[in-house]
Structure formats: C-alpha cells, structure tokens
N, C-alpha and C. Protein backbone atom coordinates (compact mmCIF):
# COMPACT_ATOMS: atom_id res chain seq x y z
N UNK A 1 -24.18 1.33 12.29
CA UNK A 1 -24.71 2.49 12.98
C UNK A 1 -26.19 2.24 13.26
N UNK A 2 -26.31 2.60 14.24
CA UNK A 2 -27.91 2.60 14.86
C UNK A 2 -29.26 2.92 14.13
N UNK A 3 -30.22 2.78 14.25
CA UNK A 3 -30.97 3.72 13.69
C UNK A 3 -31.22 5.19 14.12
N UNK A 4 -31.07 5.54 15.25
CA UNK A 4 -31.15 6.61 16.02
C UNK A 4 -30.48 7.22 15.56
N UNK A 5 -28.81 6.34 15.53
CA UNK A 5 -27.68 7.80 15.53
C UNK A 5 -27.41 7.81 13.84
N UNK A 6 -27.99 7.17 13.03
CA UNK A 6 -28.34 7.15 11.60
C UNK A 6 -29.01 8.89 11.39
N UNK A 7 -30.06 8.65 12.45
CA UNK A 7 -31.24 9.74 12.14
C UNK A 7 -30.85 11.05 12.26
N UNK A 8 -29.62 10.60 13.15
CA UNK A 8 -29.54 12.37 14.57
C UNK A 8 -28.25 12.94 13.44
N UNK A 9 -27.76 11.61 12.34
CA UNK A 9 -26.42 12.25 11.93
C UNK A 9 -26.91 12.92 10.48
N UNK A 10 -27.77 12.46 9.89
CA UNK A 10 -28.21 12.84 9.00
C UNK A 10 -29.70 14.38 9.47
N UNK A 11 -30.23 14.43 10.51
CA UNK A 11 -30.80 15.59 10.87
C UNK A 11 -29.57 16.91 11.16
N UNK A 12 -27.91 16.88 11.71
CA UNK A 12 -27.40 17.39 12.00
C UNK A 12 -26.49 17.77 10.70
N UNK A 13 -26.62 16.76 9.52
CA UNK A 13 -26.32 16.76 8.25
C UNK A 13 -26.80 18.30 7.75
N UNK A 14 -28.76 17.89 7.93
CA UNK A 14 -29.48 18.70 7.20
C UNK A 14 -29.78 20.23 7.82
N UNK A 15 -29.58 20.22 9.04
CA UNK A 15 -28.93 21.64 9.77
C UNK A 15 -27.77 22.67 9.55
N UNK A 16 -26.62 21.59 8.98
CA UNK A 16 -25.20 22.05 8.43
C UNK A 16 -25.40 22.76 7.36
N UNK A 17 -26.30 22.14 6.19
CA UNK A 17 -26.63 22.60 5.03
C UNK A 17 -27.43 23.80 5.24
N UNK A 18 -28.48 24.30 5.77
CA UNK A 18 -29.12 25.04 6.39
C UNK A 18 -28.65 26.67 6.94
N UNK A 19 -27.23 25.92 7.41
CA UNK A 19 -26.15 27.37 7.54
C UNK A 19 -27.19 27.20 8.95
N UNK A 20 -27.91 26.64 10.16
CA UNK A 20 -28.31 26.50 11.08
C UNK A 20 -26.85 26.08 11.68
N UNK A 21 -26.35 24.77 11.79
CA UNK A 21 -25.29 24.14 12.80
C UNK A 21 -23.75 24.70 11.68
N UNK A 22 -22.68 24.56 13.03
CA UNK A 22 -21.47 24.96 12.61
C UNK A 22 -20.70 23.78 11.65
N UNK A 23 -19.79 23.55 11.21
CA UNK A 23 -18.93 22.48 10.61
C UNK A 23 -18.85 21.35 11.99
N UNK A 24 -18.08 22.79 12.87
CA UNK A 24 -17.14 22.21 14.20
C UNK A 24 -18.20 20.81 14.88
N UNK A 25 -19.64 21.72 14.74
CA UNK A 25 -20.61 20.73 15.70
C UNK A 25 -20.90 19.44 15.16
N UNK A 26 -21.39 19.53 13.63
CA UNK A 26 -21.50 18.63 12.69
C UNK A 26 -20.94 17.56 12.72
N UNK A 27 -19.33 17.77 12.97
CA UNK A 27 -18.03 16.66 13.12
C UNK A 27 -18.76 16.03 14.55
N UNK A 28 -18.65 16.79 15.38
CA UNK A 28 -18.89 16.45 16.62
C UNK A 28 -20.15 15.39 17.03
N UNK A 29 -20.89 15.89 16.19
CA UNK A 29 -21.86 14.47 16.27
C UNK A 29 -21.65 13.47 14.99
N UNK A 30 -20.82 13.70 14.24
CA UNK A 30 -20.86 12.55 13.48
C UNK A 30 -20.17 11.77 14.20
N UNK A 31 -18.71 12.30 15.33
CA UNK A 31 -17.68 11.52 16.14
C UNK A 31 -18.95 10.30 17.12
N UNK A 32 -19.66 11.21 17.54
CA UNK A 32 -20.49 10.70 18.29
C UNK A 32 -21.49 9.37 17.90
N UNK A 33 -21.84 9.45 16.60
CA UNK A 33 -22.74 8.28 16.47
C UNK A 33 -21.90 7.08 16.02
N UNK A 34 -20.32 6.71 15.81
CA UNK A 34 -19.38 6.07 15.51
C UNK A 34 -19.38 5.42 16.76
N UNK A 35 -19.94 3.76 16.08
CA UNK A 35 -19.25 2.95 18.20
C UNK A 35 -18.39 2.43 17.82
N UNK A 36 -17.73 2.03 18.50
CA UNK A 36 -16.33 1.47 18.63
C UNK A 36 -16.56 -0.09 18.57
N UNK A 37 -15.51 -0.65 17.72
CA UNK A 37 -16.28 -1.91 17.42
C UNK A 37 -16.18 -2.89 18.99
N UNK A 38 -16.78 -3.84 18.70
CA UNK A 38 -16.81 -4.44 20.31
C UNK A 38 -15.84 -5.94 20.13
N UNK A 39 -15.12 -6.13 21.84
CA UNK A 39 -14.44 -6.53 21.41
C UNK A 39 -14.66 -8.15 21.11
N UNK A 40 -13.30 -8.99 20.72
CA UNK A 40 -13.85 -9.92 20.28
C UNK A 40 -12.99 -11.09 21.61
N UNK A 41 -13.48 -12.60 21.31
CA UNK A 41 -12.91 -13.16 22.31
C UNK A 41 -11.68 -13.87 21.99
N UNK A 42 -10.72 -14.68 22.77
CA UNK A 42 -9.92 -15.34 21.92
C UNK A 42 -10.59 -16.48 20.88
N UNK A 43 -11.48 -17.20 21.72
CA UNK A 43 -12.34 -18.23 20.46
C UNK A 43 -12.95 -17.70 19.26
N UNK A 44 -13.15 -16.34 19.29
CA UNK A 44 -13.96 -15.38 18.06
C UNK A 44 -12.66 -15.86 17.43
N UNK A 45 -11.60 -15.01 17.53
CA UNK A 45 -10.27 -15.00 16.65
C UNK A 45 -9.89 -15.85 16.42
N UNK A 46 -9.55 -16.67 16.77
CA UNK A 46 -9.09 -17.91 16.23
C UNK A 46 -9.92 -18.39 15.03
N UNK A 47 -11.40 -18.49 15.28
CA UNK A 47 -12.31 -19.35 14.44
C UNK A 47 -12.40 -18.28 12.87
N UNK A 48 -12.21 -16.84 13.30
CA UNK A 48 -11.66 -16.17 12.27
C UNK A 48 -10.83 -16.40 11.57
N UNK A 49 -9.64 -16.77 11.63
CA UNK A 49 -8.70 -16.73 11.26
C UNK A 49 -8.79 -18.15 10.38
N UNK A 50 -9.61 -19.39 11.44
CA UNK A 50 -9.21 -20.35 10.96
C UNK A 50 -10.31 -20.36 9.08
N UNK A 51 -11.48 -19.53 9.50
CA UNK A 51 -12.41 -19.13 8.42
C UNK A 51 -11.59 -18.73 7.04
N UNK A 52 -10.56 -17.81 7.68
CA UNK A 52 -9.82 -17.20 6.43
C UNK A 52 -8.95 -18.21 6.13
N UNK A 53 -9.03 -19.36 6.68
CA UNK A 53 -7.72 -20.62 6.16
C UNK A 53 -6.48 -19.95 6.02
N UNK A 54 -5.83 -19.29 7.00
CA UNK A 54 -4.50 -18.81 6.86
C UNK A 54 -3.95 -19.11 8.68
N UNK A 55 -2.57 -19.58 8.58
CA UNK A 55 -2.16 -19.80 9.56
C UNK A 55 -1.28 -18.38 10.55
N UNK A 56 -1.26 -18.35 11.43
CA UNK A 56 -1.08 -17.86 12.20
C UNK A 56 -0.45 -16.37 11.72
N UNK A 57 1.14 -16.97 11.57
CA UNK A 57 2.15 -15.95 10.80
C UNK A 57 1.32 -15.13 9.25
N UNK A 58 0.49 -15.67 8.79
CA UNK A 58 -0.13 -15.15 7.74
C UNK A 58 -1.41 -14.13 8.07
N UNK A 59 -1.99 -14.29 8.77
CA UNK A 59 -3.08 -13.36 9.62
C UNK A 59 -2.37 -12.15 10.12
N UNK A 60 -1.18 -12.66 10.66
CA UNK A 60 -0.33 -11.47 11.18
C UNK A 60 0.50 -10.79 10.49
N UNK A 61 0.50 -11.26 9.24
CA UNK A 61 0.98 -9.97 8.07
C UNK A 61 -0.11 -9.38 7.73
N UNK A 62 -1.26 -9.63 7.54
CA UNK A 62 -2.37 -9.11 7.08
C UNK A 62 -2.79 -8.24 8.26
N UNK A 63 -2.96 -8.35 9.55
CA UNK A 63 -2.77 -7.04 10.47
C UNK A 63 -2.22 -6.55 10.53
N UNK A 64 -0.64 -6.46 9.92
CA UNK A 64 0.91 -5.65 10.20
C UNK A 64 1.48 -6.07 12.10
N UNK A 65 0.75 -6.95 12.27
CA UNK A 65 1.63 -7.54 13.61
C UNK A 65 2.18 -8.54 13.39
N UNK A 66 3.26 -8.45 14.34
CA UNK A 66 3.81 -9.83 14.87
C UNK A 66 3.07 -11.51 15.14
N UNK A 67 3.52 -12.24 14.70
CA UNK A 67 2.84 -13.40 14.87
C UNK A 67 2.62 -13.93 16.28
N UNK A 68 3.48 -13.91 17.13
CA UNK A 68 3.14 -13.47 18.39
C UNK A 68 1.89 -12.97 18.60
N UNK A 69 1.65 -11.97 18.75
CA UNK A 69 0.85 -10.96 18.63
C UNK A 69 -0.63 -12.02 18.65
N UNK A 70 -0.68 -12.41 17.38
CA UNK A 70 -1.75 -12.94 17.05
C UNK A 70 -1.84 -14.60 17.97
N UNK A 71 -0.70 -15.17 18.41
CA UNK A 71 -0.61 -16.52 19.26
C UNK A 71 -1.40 -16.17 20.63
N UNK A 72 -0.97 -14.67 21.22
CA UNK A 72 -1.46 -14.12 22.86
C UNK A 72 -3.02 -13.81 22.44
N UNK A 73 -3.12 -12.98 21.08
CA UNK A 73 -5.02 -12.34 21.06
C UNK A 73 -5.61 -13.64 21.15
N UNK A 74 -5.20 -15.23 20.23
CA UNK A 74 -6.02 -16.46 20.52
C UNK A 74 -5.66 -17.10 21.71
N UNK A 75 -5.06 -17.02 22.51
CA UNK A 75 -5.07 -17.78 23.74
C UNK A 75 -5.41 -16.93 25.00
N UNK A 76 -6.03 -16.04 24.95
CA UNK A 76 -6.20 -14.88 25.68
C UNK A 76 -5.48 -14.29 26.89
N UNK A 77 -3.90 -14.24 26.50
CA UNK A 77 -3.03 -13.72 27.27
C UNK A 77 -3.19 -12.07 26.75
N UNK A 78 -3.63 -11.69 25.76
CA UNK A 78 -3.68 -10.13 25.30
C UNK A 78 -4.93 -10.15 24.33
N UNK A 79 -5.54 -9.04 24.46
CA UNK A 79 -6.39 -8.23 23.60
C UNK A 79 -6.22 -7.64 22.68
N UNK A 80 -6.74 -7.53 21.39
CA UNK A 80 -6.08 -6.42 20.33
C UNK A 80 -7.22 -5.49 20.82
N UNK A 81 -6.66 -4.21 20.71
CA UNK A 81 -7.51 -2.97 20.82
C UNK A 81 -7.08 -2.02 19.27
N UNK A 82 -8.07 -0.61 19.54
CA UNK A 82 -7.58 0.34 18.42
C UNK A 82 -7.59 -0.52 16.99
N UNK A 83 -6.85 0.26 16.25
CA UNK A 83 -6.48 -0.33 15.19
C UNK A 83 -6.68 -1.65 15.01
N UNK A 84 -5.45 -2.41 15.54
CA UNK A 84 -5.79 -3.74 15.04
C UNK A 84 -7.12 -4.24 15.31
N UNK A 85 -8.09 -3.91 16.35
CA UNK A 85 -9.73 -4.23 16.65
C UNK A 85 -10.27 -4.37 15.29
N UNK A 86 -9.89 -2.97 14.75
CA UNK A 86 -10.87 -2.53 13.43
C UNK A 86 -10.66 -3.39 12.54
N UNK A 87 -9.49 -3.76 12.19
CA UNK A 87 -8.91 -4.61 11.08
C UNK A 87 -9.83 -5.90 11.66
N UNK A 88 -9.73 -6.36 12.24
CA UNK A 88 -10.24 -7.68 13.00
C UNK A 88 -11.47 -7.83 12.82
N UNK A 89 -12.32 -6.47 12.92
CA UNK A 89 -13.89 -6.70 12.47
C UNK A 89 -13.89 -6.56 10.72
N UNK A 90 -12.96 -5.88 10.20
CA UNK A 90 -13.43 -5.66 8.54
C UNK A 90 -13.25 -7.24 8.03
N UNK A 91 -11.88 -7.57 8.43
CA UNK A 91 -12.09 -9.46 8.09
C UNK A 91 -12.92 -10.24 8.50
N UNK A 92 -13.64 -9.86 9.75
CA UNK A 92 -15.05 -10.37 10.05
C UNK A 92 -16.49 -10.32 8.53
N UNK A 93 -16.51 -9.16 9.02
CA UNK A 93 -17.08 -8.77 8.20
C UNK A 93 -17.03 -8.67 5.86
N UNK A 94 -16.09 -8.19 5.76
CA UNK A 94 -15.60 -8.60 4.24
C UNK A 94 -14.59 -9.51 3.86
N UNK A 95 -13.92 -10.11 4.83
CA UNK A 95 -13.00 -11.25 4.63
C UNK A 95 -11.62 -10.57 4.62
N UNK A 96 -10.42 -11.03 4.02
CA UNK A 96 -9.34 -10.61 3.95
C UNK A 96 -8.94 -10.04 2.80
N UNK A 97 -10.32 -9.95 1.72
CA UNK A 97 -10.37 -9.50 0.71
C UNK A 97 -9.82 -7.79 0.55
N UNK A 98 -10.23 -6.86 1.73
CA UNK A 98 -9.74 -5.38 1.44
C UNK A 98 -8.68 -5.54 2.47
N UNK A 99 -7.74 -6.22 2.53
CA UNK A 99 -6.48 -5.70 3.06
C UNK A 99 -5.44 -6.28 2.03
N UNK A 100 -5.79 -7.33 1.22
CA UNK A 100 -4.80 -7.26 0.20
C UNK A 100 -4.23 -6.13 -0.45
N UNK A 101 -3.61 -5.68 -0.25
CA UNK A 101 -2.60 -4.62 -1.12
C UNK A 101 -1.62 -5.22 -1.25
C-alpha cells in the first residue's frame, strides 16, 4: 500500500473512531486504497515457479489449478487473473511456504 493511501486509510480509521465517518464509508475507502496486484508475465511465472523448484503439475496443486492451466499462464496463451493472480504474488513474495496446508 502506498504511502498516501496508508495515510487516507488510517485518517478515515481515525474519523470512524470519532463517531465523525460511518462504518459503510470507512469500508469504502479501505476497498479503495487496496490495488490489485499487477499482472505478471509468462517469463515472471515460469522463473517463479522454477525459484520454488517444483515442476509444473506441482505449482498447480499449490494454486488449486489444473496443470494445464499453469503450461498456457508460462507460454502466454492465458493469463491468470483474480484469485489465482493473488496466490501468484504471495509465492512471489513469501514463497510457497503459506499455502502449505
């Protein structure tokens, strides 16, 4: 999160508390300072994946897709969006460590 929308979510925080702003609005800008992660390329994913040393079919249990799935996001016949995006940046980001369950 930004620094800005850090500032504006925590000023709209301290308004809520205040009995100044509603719940409803509160949500509404917290929705708001949330970006959407950006997307990634097929060479990002792949080099991900190959980072996590797991082959293909194994990445794609760890997203809950099809291995497929994961053959089209690296050769860039398809995009993951939504959901699977997110998953895609947390293994970026913390590894494949929080999807083990």
């Amino acid at each position: 999160m930004s620094k800005i929308a850090e500032a504006m979510r925590e000023t709209a925080q301290d308004l809520y508390e205040a009995g100044v702003m509603s719940k409803f609005t509160l949500r509404q800008i917290e929705e708001l300072c949330l970006e959407p992660p950006e997307k990634l390329t097929p060479a990002e994913i792949k080099e991900l994946r190959l980072e996590c040393k797991v082959s293909q079919p194994v990445f794609a249990k760890y997203l809950n897709v099809r291995p497929v799935t994961v053959k089209k996001w690296e050769s860039g016949a398809n995009s993951p969006g939504g959901p699977a995006l997110k998953l895609l940046h947390i293994i970026k980001n913390h590894g494949l460590e929080p999807l083990s369950i």
